[in-house]
C-alpha atoms as a PDB file:
ATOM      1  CA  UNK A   1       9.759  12.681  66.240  1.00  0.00           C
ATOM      2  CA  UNK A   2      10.630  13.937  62.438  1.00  0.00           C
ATOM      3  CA  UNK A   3       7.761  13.308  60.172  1.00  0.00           C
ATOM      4  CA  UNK A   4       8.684  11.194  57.291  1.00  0.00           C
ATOM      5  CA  UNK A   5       8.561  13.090  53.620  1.00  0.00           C
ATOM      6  CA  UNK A   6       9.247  11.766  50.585  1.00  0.00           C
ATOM      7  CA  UNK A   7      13.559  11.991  49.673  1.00  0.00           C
ATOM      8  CA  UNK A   8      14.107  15.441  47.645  1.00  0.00           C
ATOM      9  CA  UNK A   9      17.060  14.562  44.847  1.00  0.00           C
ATOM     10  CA  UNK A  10      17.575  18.533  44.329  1.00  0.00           C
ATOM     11  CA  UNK A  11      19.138  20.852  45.655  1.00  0.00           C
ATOM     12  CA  UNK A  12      17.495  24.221  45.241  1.00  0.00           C
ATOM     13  CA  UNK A  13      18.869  27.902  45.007  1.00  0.00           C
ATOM     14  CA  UNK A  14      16.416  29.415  47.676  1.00  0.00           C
ATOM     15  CA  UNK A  15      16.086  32.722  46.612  1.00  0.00           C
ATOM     16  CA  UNK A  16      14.820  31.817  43.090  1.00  0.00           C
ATOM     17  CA  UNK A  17      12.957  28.481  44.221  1.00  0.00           C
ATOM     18  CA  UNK A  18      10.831  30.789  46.070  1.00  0.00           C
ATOM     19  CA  UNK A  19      10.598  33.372  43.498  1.00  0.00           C
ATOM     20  CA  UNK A  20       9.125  30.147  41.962  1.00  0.00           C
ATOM     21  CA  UNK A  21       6.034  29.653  44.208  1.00  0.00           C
ATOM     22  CA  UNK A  22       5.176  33.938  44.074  1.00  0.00           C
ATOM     23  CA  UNK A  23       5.707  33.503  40.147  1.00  0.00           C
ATOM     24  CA  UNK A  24       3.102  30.618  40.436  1.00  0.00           C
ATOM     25  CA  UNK A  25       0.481  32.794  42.184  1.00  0.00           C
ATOM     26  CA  UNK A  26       0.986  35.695  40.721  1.00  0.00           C
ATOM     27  CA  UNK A  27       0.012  34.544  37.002  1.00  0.00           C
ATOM     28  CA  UNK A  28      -2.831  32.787  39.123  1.00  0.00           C
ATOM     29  CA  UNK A  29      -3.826  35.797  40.689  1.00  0.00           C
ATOM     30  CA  UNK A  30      -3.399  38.176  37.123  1.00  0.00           C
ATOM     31  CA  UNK A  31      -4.494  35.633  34.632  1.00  0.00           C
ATOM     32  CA  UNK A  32      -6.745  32.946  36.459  1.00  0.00           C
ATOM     33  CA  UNK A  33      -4.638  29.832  35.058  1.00  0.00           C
ATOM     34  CA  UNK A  34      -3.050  26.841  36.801  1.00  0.00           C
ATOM     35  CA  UNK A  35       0.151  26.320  38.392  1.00  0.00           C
ATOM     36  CA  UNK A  36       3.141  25.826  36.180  1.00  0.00           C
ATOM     37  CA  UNK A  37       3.404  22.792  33.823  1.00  0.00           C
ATOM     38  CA  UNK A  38       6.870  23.112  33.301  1.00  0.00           C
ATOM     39  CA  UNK A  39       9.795  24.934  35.490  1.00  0.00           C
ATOM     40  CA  UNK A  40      13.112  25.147  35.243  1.00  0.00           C
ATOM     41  CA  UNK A  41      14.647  26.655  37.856  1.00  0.00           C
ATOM     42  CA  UNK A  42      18.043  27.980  38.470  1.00  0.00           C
ATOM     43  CA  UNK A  43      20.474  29.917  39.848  1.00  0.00           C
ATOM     44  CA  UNK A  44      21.411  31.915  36.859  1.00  0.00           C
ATOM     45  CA  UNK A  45      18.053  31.524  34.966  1.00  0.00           C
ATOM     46  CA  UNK A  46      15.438  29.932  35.397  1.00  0.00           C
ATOM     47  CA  UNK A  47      12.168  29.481  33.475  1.00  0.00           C
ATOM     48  CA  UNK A  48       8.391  28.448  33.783  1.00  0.00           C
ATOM     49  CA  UNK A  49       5.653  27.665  31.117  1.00  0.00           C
ATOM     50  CA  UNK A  50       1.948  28.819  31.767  1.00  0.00           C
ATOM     51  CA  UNK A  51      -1.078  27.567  30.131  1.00  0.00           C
ATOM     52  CA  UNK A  52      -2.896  30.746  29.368  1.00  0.00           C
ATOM     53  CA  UNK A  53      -6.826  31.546  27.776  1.00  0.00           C
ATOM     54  CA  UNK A  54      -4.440  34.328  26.222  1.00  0.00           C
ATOM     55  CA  UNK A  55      -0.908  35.985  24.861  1.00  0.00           C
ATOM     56  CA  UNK A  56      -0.528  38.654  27.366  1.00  0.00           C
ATOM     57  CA  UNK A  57       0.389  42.347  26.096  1.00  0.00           C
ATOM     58  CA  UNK A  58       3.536  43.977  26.916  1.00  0.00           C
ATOM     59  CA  UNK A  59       1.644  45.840  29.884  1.00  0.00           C
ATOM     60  CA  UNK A  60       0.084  43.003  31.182  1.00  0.00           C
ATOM     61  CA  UNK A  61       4.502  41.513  31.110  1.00  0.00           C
ATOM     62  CA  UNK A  62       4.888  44.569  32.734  1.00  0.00           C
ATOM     63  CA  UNK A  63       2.047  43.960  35.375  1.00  0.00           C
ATOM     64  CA  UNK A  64       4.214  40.677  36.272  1.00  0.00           C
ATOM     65  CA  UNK A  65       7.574  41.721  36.852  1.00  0.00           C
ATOM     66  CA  UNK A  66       5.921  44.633  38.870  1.00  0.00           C
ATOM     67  CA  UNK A  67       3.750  42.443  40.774  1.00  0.00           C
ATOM     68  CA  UNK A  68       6.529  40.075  42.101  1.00  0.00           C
ATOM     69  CA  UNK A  69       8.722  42.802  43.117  1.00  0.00           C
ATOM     70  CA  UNK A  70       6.372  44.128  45.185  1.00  0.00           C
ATOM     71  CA  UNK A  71       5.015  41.262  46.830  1.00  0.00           C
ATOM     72  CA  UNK A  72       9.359  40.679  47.385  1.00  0.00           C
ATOM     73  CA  UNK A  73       9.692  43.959  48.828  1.00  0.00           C
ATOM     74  CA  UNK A  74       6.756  43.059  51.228  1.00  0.00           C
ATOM     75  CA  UNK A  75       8.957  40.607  53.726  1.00  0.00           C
ATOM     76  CA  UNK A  76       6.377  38.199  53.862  1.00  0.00           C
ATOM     77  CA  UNK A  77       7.521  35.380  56.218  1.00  0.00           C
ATOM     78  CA  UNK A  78       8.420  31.761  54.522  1.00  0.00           C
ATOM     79  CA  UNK A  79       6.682  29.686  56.690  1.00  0.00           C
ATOM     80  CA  UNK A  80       6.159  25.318  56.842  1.00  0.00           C
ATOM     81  CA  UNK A  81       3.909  23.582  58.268  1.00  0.00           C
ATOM     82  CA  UNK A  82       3.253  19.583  58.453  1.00  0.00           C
ATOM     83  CA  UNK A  83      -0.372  18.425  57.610  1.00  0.00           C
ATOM     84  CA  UNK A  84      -1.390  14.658  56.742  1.00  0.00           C
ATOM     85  CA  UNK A  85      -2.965  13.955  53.251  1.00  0.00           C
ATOM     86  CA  UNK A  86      -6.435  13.947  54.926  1.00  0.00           C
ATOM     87  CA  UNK A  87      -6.075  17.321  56.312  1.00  0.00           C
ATOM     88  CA  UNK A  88      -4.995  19.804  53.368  1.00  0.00           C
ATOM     89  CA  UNK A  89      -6.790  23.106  53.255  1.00  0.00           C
ATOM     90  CA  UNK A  90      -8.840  23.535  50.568  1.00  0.00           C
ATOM     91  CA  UNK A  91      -6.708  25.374  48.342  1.00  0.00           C
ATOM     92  CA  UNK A  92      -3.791  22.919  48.388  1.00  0.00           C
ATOM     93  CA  UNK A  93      -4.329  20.819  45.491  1.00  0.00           C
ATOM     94  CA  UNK A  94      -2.706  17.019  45.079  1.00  0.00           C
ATOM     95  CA  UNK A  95      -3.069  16.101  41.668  1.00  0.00           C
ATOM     96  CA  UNK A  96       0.913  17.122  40.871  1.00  0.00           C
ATOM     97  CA  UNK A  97       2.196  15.525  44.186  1.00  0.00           C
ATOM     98  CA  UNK A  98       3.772  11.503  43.424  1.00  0.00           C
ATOM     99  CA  UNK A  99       1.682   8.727  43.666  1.00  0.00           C
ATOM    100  CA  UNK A 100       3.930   7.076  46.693  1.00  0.00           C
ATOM    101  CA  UNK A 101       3.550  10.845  48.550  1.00  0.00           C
ATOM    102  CA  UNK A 102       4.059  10.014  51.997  1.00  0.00           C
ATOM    103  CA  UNK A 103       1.240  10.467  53.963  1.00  0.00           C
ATOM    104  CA  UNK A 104       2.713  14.123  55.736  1.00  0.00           C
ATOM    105  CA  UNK A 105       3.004  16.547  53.888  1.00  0.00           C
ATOM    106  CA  UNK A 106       4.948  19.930  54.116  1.00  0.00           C
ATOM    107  CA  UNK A 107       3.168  23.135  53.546  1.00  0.00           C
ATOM    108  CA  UNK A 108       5.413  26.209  52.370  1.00  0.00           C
ATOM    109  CA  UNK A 109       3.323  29.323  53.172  1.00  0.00           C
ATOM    110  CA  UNK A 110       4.734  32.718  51.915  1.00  0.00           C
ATOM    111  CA  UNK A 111       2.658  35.148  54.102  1.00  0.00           C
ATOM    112  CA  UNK A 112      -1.150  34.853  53.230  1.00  0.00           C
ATOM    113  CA  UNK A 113       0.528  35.234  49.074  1.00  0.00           C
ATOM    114  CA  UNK A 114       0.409  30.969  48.463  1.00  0.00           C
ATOM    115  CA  UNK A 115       0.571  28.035  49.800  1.00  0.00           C
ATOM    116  CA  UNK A 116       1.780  24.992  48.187  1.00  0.00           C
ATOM    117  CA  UNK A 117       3.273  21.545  49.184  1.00  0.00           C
ATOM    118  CA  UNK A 118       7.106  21.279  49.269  1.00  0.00           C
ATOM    119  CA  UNK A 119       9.958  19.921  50.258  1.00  0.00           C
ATOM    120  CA  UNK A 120      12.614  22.217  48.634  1.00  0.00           C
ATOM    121  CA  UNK A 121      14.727  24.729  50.268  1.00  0.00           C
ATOM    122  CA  UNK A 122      13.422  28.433  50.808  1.00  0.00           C
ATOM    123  CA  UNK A 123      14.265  31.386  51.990  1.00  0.00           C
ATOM    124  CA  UNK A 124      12.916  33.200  55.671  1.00  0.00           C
ATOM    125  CA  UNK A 125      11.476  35.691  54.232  1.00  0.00           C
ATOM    126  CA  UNK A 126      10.968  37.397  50.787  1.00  0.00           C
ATOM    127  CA  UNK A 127      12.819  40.293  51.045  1.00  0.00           C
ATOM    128  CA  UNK A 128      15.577  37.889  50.481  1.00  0.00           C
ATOM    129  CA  UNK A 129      14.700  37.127  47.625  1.00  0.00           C
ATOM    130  CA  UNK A 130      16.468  40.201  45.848  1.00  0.00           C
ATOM    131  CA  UNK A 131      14.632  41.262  42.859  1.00  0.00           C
ATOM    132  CA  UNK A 132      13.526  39.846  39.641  1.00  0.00           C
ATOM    133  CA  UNK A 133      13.857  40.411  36.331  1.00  0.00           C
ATOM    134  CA  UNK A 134      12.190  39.613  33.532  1.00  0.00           C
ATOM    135  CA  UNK A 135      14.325  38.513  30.636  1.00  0.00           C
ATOM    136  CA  UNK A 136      11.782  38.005  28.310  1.00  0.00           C
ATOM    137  CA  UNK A 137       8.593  35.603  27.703  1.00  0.00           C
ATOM    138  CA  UNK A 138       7.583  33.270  24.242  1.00  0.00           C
ATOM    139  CA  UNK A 139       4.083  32.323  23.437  1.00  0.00           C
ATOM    140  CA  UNK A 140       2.944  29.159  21.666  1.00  0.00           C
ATOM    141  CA  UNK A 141      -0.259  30.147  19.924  1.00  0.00           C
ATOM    142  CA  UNK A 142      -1.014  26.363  19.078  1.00  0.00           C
ATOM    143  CA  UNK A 143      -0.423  25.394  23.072  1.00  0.00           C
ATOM    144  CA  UNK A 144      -1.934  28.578  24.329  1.00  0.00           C
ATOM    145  CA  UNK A 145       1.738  28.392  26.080  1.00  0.00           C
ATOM    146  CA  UNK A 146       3.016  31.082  27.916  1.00  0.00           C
ATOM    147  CA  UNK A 147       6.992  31.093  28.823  1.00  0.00           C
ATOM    148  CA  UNK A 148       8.210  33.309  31.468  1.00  0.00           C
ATOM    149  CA  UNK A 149      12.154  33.573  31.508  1.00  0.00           C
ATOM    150  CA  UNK A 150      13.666  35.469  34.361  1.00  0.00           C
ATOM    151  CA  UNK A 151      16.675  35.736  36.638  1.00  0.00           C
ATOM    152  CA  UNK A 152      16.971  36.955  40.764  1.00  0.00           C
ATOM    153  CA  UNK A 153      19.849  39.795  40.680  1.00  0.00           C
END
């Protein structure tokens, strides 16, 4: 028997939607902040906004794009997994899933990189993925806002 998920009203490009989880963990990983408060993602371009202690330097920019193409060019394994609310590791947090969330929930695991619950469409693995590219980043000084703009080529 299925488990029953909440209805999903997009329909993803799976190479950059999971670009979209390493993003997430990589800024967590480099610059100790949250998840993204904002994405936009796409199959052409696709954006997310950070909220950062500070405006990173053109190396640490550097340090990003670098950092997701490596963990790409890694082949970690895309993996799901069903848990019920009551039984999410530790480092799954639910204050961004909907109030009505059904009581399963699907884990996406990307290798031992991030886990997150979600019910878009990924890829198998990451070397999938292709590469990304930066195409360039604004800061809000007044938000302590961090944009990331970038494409998968």
């Amino acid at each position: 028997m299925d488990p029953i998920l909440n209805e999903h009203n997009k329909e993803e490009f799976p190479p950059a939607h999971t670009a979209e989880h390493l993003l997430n963990q990589t800024m967590i990983r480099l610059f100790g902040c949250e998840r993204s408060y904002n994405a936009h993602i796409e199959r052409k371009k696709s954006k997310m906004s950070f909220y950062l202690d500070h405006k990173p330097s053109r190396q640490e920019e550097k340090e990003i794009e670098l950092r997701m193409n490596e963990v790409i060019d890694e082949d970690l394994p895309v993996t799901f997994e069903f848990v019920t609310r009551d039984n999410l590791p530790p480092e799954v947090f639910t204050d961004r899933l909907p109030e009505d969330v059904s009581d399963t929930i699907r884990l996406v695991r990307i290798g031992d990189y991030d886990v997150c619950p979600c019910i878009g469409r990924h890829v198998r693995s990451t070397s999938q993925i292709g590469r990304f590219e930066m195409l360039g980043t604004n800061w809000d000084e007044q938000e302590r806002s961090f944009r990331v703009r970038f494409k998968i080529v």
